[in-house]
C-alpha atoms as a PDB file:
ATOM      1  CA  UNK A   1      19.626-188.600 -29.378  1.00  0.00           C
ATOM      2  CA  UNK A   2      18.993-191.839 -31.593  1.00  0.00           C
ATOM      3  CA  UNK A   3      15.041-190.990 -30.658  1.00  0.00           C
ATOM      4  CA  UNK A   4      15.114-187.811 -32.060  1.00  0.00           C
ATOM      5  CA  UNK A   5      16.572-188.604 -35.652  1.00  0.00           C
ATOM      6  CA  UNK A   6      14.406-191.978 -35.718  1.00  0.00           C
ATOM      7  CA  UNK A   7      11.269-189.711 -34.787  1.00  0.00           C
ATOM      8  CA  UNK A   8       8.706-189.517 -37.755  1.00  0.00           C
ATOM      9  CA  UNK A   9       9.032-185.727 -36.667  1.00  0.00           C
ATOM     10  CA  UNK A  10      12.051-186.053 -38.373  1.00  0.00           C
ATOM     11  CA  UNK A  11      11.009-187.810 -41.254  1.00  0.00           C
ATOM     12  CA  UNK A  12      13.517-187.406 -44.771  1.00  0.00           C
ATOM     13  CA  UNK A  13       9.922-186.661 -46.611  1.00  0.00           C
ATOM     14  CA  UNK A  14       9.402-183.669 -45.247  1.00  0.00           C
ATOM     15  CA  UNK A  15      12.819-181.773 -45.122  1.00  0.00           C
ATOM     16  CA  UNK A  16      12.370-179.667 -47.981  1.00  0.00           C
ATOM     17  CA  UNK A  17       9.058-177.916 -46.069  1.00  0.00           C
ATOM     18  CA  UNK A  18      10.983-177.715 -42.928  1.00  0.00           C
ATOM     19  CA  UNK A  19      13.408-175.314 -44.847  1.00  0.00           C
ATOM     20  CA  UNK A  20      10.529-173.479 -46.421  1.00  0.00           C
ATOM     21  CA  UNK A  21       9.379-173.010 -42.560  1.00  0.00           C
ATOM     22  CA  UNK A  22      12.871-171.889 -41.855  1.00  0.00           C
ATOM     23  CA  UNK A  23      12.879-169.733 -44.280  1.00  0.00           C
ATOM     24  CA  UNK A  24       9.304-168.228 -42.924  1.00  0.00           C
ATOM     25  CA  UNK A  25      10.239-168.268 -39.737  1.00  0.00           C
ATOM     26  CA  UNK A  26      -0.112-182.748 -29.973  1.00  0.00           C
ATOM     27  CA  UNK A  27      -2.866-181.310 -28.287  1.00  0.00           C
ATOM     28  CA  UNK A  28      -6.299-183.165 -29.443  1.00  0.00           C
ATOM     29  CA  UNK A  29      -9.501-180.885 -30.024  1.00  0.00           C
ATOM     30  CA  UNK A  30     -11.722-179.540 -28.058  1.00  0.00           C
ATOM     31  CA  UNK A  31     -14.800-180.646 -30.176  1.00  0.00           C
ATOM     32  CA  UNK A  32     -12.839-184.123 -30.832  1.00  0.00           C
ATOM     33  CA  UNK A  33     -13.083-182.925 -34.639  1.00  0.00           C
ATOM     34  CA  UNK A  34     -10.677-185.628 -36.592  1.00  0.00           C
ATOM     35  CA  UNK A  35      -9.407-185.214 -40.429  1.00  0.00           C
ATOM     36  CA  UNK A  36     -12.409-186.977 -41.842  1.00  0.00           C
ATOM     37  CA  UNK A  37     -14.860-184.605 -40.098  1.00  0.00           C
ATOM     38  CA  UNK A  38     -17.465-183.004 -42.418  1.00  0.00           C
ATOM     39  CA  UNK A  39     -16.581-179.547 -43.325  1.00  0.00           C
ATOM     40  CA  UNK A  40     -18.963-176.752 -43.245  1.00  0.00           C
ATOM     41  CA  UNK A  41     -19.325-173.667 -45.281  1.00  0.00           C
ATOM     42  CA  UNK A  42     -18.361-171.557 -42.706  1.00  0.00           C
ATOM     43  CA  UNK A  43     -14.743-172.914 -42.638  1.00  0.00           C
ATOM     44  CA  UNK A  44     -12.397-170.441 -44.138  1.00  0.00           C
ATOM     45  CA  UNK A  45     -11.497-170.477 -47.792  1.00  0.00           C
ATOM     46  CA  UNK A  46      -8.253-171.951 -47.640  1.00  0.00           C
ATOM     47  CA  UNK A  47      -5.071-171.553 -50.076  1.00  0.00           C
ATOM     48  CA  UNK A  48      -6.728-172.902 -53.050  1.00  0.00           C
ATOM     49  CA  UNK A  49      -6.960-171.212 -56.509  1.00  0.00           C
ATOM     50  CA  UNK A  50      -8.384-173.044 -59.725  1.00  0.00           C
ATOM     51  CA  UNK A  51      -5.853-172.822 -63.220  1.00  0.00           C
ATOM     52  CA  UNK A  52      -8.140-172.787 -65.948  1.00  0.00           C
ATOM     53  CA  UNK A  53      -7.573-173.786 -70.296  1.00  0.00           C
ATOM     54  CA  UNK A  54     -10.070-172.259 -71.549  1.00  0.00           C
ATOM     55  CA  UNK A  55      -9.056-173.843 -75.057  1.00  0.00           C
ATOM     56  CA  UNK A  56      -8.315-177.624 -73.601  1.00  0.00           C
ATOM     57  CA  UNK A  57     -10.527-177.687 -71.025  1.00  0.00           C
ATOM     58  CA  UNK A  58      -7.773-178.351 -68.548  1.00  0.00           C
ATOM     59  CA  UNK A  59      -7.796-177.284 -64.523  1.00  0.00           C
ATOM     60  CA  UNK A  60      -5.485-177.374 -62.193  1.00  0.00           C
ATOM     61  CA  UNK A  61      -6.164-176.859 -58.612  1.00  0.00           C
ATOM     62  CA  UNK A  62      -3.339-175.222 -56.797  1.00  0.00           C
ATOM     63  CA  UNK A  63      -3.488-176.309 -53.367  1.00  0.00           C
ATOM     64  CA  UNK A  64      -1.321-174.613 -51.033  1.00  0.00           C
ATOM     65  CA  UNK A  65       0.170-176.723 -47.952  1.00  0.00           C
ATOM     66  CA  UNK A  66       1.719-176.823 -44.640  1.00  0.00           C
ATOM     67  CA  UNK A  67       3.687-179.573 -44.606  1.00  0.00           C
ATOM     68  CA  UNK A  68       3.838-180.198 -40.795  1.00  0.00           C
ATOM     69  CA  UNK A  69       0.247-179.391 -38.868  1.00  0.00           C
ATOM     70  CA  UNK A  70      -1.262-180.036 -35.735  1.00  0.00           C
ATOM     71  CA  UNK A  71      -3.878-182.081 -34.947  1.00  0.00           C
ATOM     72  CA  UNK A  72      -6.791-179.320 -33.931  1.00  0.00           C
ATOM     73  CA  UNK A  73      -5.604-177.380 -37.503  1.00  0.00           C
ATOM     74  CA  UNK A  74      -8.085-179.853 -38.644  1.00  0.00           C
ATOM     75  CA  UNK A  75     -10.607-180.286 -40.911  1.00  0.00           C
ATOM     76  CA  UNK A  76      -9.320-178.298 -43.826  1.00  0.00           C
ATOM     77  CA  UNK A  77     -11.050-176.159 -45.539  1.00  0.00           C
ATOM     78  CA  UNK A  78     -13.963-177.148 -48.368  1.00  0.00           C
ATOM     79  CA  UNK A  79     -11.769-175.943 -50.952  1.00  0.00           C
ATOM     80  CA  UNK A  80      -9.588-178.559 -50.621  1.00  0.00           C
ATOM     81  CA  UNK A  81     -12.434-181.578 -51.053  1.00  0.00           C
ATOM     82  CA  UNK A  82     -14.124-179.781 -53.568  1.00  0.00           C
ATOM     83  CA  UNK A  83     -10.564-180.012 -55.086  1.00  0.00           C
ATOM     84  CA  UNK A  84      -9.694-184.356 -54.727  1.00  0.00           C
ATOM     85  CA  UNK A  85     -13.777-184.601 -55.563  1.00  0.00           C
ATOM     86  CA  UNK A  86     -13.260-182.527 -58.776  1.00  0.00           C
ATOM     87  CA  UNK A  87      -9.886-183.881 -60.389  1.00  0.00           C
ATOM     88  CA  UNK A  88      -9.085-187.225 -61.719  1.00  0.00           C
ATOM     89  CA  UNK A  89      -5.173-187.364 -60.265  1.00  0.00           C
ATOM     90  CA  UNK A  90      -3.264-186.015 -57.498  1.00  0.00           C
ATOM     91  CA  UNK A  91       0.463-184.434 -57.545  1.00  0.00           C
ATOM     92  CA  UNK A  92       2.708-184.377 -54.911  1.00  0.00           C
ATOM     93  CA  UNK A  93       6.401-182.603 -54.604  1.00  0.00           C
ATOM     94  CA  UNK A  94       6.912-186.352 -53.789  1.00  0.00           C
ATOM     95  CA  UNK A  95       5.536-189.259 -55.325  1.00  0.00           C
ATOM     96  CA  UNK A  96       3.772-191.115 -52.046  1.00  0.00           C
ATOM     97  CA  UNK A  97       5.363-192.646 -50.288  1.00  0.00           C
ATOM     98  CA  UNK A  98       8.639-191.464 -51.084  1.00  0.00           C
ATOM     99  CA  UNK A  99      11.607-191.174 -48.190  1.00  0.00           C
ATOM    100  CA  UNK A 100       9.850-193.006 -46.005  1.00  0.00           C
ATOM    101  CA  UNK A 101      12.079-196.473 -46.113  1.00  0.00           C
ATOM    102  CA  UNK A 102      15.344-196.711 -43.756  1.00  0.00           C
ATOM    103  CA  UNK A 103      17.508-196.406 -46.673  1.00  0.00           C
ATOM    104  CA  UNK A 104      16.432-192.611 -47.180  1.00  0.00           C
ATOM    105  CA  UNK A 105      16.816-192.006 -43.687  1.00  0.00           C
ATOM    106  CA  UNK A 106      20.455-193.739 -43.626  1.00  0.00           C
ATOM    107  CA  UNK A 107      21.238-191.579 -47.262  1.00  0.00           C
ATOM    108  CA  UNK A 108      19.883-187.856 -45.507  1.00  0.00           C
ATOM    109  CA  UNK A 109      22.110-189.023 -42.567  1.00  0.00           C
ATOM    110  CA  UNK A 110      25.082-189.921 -44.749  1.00  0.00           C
ATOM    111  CA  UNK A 111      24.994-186.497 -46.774  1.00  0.00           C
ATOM    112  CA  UNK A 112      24.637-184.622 -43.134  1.00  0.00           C
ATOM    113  CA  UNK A 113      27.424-186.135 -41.873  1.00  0.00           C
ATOM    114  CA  UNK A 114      30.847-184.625 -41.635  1.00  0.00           C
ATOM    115  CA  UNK A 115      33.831-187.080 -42.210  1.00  0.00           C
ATOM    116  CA  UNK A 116      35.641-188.284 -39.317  1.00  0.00           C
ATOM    117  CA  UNK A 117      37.965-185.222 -39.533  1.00  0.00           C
ATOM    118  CA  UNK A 118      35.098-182.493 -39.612  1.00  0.00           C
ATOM    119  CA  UNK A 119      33.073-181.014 -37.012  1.00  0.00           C
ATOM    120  CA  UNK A 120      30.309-178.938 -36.896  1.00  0.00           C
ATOM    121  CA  UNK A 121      32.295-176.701 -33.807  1.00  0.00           C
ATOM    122  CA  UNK A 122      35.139-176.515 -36.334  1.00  0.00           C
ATOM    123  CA  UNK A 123      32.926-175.094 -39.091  1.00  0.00           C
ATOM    124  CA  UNK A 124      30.722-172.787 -37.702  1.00  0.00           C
ATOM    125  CA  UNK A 125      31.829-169.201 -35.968  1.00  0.00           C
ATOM    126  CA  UNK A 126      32.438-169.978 -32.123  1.00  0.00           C
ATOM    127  CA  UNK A 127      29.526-167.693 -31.691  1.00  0.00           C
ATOM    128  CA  UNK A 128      27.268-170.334 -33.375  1.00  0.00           C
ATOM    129  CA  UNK A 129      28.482-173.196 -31.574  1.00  0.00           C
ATOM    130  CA  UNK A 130      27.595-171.778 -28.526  1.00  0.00           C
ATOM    131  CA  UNK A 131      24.223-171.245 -29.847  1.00  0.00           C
ATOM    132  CA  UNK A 132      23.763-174.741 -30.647  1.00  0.00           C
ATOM    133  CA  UNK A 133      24.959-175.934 -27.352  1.00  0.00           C
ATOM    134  CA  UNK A 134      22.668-173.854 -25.596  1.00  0.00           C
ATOM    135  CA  UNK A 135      19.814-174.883 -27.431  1.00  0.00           C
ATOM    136  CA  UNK A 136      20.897-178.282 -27.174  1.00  0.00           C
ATOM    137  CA  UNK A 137      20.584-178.230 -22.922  1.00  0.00           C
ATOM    138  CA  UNK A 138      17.527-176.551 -23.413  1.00  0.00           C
ATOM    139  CA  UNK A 139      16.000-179.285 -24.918  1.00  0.00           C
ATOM    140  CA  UNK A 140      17.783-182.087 -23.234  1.00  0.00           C
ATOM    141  CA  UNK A 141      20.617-183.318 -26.076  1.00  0.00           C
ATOM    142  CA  UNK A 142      24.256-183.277 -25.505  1.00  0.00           C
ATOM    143  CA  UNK A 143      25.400-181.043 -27.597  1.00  0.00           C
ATOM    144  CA  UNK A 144      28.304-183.603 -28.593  1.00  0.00           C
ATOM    145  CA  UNK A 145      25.329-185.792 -30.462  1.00  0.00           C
ATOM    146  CA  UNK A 146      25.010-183.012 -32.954  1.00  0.00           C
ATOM    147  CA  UNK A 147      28.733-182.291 -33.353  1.00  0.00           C
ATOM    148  CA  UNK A 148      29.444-184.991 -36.641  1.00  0.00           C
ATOM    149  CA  UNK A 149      26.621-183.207 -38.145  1.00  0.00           C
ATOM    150  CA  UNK A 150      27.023-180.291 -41.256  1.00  0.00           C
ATOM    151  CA  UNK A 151      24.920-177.066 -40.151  1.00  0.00           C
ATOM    152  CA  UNK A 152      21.685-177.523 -42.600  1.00  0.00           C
ATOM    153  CA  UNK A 153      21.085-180.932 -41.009  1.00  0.00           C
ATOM    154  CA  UNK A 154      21.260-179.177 -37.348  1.00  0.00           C
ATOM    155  CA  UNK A 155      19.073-176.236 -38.675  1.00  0.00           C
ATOM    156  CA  UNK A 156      16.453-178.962 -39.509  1.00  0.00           C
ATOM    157  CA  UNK A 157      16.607-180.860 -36.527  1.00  0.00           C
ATOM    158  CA  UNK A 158      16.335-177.728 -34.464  1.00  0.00           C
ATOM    159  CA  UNK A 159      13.154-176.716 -36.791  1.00  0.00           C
ATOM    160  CA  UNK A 160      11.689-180.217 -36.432  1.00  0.00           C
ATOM    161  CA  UNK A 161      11.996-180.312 -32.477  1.00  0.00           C
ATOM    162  CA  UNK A 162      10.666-176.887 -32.063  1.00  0.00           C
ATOM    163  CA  UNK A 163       7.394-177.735 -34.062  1.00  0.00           C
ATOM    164  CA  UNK A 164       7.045-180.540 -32.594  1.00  0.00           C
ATOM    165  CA  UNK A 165       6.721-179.158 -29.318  1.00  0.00           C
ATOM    166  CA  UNK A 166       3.922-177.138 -30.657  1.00  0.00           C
ATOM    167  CA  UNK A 167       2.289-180.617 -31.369  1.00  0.00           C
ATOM    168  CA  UNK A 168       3.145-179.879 -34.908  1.00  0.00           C
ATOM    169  CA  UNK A 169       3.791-183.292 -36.674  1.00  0.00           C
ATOM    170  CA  UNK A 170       4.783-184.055 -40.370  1.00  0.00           C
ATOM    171  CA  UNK A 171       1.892-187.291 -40.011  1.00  0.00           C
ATOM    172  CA  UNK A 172      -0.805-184.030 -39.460  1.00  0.00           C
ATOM    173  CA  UNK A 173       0.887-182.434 -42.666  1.00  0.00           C
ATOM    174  CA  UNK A 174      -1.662-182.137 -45.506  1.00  0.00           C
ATOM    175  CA  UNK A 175       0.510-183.881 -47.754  1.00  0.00           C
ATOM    176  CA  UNK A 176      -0.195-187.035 -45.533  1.00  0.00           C
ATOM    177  CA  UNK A 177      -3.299-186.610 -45.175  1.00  0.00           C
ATOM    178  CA  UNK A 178      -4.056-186.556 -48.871  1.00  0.00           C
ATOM    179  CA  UNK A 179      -1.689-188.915 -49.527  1.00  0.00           C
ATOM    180  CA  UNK A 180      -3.843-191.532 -47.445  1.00  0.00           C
ATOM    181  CA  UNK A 181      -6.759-190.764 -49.390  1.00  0.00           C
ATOM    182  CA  UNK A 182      -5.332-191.705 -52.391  1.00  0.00           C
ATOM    183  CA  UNK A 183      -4.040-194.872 -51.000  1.00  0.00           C
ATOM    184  CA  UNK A 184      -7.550-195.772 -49.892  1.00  0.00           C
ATOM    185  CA  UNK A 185      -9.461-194.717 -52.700  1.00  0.00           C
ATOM    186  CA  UNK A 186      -7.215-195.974 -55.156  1.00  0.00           C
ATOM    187  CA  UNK A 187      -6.793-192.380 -56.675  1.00  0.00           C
ATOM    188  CA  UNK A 188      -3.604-191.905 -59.214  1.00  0.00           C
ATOM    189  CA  UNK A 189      -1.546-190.027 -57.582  1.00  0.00           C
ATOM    190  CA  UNK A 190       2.398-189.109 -58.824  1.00  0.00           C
ATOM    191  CA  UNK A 191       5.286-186.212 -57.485  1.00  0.00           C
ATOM    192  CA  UNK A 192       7.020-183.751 -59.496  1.00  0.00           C
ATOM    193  CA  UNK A 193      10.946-184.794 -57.464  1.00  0.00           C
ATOM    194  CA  UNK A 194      12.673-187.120 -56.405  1.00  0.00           C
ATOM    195  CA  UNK A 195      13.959-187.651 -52.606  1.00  0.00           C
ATOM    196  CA  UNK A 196      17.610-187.399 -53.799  1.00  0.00           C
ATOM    197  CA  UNK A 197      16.449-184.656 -55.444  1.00  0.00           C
ATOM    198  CA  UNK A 198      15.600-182.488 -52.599  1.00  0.00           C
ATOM    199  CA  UNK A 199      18.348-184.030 -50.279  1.00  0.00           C
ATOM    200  CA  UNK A 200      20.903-182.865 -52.826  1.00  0.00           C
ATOM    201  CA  UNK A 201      19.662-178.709 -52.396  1.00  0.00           C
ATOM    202  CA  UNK A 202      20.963-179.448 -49.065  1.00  0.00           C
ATOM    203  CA  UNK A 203      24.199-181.298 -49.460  1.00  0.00           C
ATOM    204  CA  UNK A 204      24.742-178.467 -52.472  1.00  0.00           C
ATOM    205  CA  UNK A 205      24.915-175.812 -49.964  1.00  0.00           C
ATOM    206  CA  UNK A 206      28.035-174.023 -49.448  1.00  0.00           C
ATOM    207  CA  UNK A 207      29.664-173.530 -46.294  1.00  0.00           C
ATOM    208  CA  UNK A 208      28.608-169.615 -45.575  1.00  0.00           C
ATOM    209  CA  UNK A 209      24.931-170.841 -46.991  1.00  0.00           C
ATOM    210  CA  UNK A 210      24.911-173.399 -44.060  1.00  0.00           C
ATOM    211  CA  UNK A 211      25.868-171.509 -41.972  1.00  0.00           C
ATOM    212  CA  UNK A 212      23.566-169.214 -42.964  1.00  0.00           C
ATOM    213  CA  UNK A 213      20.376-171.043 -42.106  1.00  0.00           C
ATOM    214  CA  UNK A 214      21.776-172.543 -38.624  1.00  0.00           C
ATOM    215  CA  UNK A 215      22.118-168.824 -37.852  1.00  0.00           C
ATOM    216  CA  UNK A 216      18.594-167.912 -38.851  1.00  0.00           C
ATOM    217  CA  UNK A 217      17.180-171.120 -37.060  1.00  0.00           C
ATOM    218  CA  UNK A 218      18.717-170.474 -33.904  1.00  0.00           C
ATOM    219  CA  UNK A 219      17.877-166.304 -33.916  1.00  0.00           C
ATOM    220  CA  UNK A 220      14.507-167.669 -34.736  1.00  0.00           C
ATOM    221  CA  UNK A 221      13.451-170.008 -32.018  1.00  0.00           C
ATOM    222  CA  UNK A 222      11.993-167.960 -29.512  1.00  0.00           C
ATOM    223  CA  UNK A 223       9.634-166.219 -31.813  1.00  0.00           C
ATOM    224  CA  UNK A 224       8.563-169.517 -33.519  1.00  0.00           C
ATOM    225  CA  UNK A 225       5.310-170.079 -31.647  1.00  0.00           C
ATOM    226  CA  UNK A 226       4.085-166.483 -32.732  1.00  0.00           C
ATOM    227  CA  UNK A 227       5.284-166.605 -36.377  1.00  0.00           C
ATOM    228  CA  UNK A 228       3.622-170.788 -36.769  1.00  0.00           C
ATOM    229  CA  UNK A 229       0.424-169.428 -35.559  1.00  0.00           C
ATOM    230  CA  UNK A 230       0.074-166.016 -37.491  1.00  0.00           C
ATOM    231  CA  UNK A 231       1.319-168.292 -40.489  1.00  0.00           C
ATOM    232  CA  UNK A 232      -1.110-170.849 -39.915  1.00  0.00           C
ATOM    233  CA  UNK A 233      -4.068-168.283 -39.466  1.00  0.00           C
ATOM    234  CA  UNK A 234      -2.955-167.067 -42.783  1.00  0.00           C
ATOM    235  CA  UNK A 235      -2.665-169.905 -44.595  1.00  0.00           C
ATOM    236  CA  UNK A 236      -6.291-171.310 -43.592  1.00  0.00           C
ATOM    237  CA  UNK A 237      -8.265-168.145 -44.931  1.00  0.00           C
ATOM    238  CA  UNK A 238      -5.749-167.934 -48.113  1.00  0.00           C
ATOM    239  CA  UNK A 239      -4.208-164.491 -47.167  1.00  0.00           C
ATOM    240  CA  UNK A 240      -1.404-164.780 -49.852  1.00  0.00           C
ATOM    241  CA  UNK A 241       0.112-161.044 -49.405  1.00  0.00           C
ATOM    242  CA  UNK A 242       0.563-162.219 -45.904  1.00  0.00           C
ATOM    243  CA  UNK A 243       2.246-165.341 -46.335  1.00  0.00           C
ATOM    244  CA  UNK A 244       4.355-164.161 -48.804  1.00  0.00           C
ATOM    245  CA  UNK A 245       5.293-160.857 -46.564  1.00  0.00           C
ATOM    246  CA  UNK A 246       6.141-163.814 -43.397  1.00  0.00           C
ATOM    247  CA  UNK A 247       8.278-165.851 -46.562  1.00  0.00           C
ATOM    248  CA  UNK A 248      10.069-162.418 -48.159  1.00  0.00           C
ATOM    249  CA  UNK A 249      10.885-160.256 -45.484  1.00  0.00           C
ATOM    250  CA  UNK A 250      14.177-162.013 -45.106  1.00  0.00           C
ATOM    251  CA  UNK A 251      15.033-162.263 -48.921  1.00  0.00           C
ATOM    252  CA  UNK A 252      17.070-159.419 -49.303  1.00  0.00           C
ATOM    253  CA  UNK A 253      19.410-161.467 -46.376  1.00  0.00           C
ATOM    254  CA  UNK A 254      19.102-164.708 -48.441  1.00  0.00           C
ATOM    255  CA  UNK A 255      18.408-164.212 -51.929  1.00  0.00           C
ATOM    256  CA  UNK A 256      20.212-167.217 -53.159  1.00  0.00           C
ATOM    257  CA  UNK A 257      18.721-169.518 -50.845  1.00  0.00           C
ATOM    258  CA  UNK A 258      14.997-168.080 -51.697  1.00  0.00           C
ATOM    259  CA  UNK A 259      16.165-168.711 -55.569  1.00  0.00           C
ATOM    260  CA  UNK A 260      17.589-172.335 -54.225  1.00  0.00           C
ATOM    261  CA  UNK A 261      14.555-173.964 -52.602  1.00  0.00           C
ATOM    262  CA  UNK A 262      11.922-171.388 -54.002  1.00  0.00           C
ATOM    263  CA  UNK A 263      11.607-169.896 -57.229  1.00  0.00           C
ATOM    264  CA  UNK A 264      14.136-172.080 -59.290  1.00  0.00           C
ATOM    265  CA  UNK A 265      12.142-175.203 -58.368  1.00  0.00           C
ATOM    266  CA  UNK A 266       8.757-172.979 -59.223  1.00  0.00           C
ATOM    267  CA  UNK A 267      10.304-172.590 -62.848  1.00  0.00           C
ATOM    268  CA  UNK A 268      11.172-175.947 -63.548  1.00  0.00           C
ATOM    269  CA  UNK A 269       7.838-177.026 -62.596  1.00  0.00           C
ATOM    270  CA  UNK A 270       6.001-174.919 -64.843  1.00  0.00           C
ATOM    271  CA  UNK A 271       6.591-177.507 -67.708  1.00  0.00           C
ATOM    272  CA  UNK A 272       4.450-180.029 -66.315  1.00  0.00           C
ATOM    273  CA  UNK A 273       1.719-177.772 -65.318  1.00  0.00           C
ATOM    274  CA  UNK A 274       1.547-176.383 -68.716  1.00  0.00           C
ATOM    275  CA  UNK A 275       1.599-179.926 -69.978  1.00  0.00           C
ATOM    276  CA  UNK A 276      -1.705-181.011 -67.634  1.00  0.00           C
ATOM    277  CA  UNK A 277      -3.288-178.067 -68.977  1.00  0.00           C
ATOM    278  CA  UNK A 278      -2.640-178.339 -72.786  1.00  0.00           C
ATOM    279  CA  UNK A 279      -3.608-181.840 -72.472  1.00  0.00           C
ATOM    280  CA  UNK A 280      -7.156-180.995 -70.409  1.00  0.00           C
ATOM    281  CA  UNK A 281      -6.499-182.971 -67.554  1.00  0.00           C
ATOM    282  CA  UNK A 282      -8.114-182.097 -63.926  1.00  0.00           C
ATOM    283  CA  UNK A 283      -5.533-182.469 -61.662  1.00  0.00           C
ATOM    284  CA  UNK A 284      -4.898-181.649 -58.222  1.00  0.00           C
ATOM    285  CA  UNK A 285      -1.882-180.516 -57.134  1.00  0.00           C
ATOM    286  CA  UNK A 286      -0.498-180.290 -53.969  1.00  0.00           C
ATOM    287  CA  UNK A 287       2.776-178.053 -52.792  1.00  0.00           C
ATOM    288  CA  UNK A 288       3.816-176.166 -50.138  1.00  0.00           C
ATOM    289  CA  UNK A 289       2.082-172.557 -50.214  1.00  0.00           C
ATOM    290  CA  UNK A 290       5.228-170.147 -50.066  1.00  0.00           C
ATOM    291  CA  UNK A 291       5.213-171.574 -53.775  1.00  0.00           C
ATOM    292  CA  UNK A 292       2.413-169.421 -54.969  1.00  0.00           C
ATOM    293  CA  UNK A 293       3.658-166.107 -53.399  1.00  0.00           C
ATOM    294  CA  UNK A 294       5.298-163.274 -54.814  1.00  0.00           C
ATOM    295  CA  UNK A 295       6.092-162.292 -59.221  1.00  0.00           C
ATOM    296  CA  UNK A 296       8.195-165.855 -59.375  1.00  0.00           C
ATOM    297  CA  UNK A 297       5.111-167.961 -57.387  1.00  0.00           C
ATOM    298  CA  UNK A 298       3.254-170.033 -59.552  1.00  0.00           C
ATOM    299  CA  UNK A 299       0.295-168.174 -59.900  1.00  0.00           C
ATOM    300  CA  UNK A 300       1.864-165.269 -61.189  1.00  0.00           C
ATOM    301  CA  UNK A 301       3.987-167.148 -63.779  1.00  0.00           C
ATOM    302  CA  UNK A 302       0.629-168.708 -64.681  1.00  0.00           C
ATOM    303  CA  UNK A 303      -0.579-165.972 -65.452  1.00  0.00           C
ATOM    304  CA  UNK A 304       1.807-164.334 -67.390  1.00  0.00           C
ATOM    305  CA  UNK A 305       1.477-167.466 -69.943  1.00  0.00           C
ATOM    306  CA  UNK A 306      -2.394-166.519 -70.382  1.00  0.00           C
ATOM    307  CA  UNK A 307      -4.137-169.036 -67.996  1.00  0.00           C
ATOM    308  CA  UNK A 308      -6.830-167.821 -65.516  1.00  0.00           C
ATOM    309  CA  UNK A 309      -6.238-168.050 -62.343  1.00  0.00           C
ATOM    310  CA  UNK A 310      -9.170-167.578 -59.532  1.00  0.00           C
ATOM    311  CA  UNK A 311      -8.928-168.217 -55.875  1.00  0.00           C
ATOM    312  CA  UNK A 312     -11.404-171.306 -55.287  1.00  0.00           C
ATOM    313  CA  UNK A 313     -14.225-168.913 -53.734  1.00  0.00           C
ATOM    314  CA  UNK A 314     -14.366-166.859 -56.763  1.00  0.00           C
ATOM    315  CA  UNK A 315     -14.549-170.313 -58.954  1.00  0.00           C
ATOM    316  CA  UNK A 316     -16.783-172.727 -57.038  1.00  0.00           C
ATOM    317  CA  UNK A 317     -19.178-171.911 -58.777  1.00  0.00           C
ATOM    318  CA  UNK A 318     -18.158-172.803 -61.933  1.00  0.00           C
ATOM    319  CA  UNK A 319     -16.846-176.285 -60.540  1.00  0.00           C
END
């Protein structure tokens, strides 16, 4: 069990897009295509639009991501070079970098923890225990390992060992990926949280809200390698409507959650954009794509505030 929470798989960075994939929902390449691989104009478009000041000058390239990929989802699409060739900064949800230390790791596993008088058997419906344990010998854990552990830490651990048995890795995520370039290229680069931050919408969640997303996990894992493909197929030719369809078809079940990790975090974020803009910087920026869906994504709210928002095919031109 120690291998599985020490696994980058299970990296502290990328927690808050294993929720989003909740909440939706390492084979090589045939052609031996790698990251760096030249991409072509027949690639799809991608989940890229352009924010445009007309009055500063200001764009902002909202780049939609998957935080946890595989290795043959690569290259990505044009829209995303034309977008770190085109902007003088990048923005992460995390500066770079961030969570990756043993210190993170030790403070997600200290706010999953139970005290020594709590269980996760003792806190979840006998129903859902049974779940877990059955999972658990499916994949090979004692089920006691998980036992000290509060229900949204098991729900990501359960997410995080499914994907990766897809050969979907957070080091394939394009965060990482762009994250690296930066490093190498000496590219500013900055995030719009903190790690305790995000680890804190967790450890905030009440009991019936934990319980709650174990319950979705677990109903979820047989139909996982279906829902990861359709939603990657989506996300690579930028089919919004039917990302945001995979994302919202459970809100009515979990409104407060979708508010908690979604559109609360969308709001507060729409100060700094607006501040990029007014100030006519190019920046691109770099979250996970359920962020853009829907009235309360970001594109909508940007548009409501009079900025013009294009998908990148309608605006290459003009780049």
């Amino acid at each position: 069990m120690r291998a599985v929470f020490e696994s980058p798989v299970f990296s502290i960075r990328h927690t808050l897009g294993l929720a989003l994939l909740l909440l939706l929902t390492a084979c090589r390449v045939s052609d031996h295509r790698t990251p760096d691989t030249p991409v072509s104009a027949a690639d799809p478009a991608g989940s890229v639009w352009v924010v445009d000041a007309p009055k500063t000058g200001g764009r902002v390239f909202l780049c939609g991501t998957i935080h946890i990929l595989r290795e043959d989802d690569y290259p990505l699409s044009p829209a995303y070079e034309a977008a770190y060739a085109n902007t003088d900064r990048v923005v992460f949800e995390l500066p770079p970098g961030a969570g990756e230390d043993s210190a993170m790791t030790t403070r997600m596993r200290e706010l999953g923890q139970y005290p020594a008088d709590g269980s996760l058997e003792s806190s979840v419906k006998p129903e859902t225990w049974d779940a877990v344990k059955k999972w658990a010998a499916s994949r090979g854990i004692e089920a006691s390992s998980l036992n000290r552990f509060r229900p949204w830490f098991v729900a990501l651990l359960i997410t995080s060992s499914e994907y990766a048995a897809l050969g979907a890795k957070p080091q394939w995520g394009v965060d990482n990926h762009f994250e690296a370039r930066t490093k190498r290229d000496g590219k500013p680069a900055s995030g719009l949280e903190t790690v305790e931050f995000q680890l804190q919408l967790f450890a905030g969640l009440t009991p019936d809200q934990q319980q709650e997303m174990l319950e979705q996990t677990l109903g979820e894992v047989s139909t996982l390698p279906q829902e990861y493909a359709s939603m990657i197929e989506s996300w690579k030719h930028g089919r919004l409507d039917e990302l945001g369809e995979m994302l919202f078809r459970e809100q009515a079940k979990f409104p407060d959650l979708m508010d908690l990790f979604l559109f609360n975090r969308n709001q507060a974020w729409m100060g700094r954009l607006e501040e990029m803009l007014q100030k006519g910087e190019k920046v691109m920026l770099l979250v996970g794509t359920g962020h853009f869906a829907a009235e309360k994504g970001l594109i909508e709210l940007l548009k409501a505030r009079g900025y013009k928002v294009r998908h990148y095919s309608e605006a290459k031109g003009d780049l």
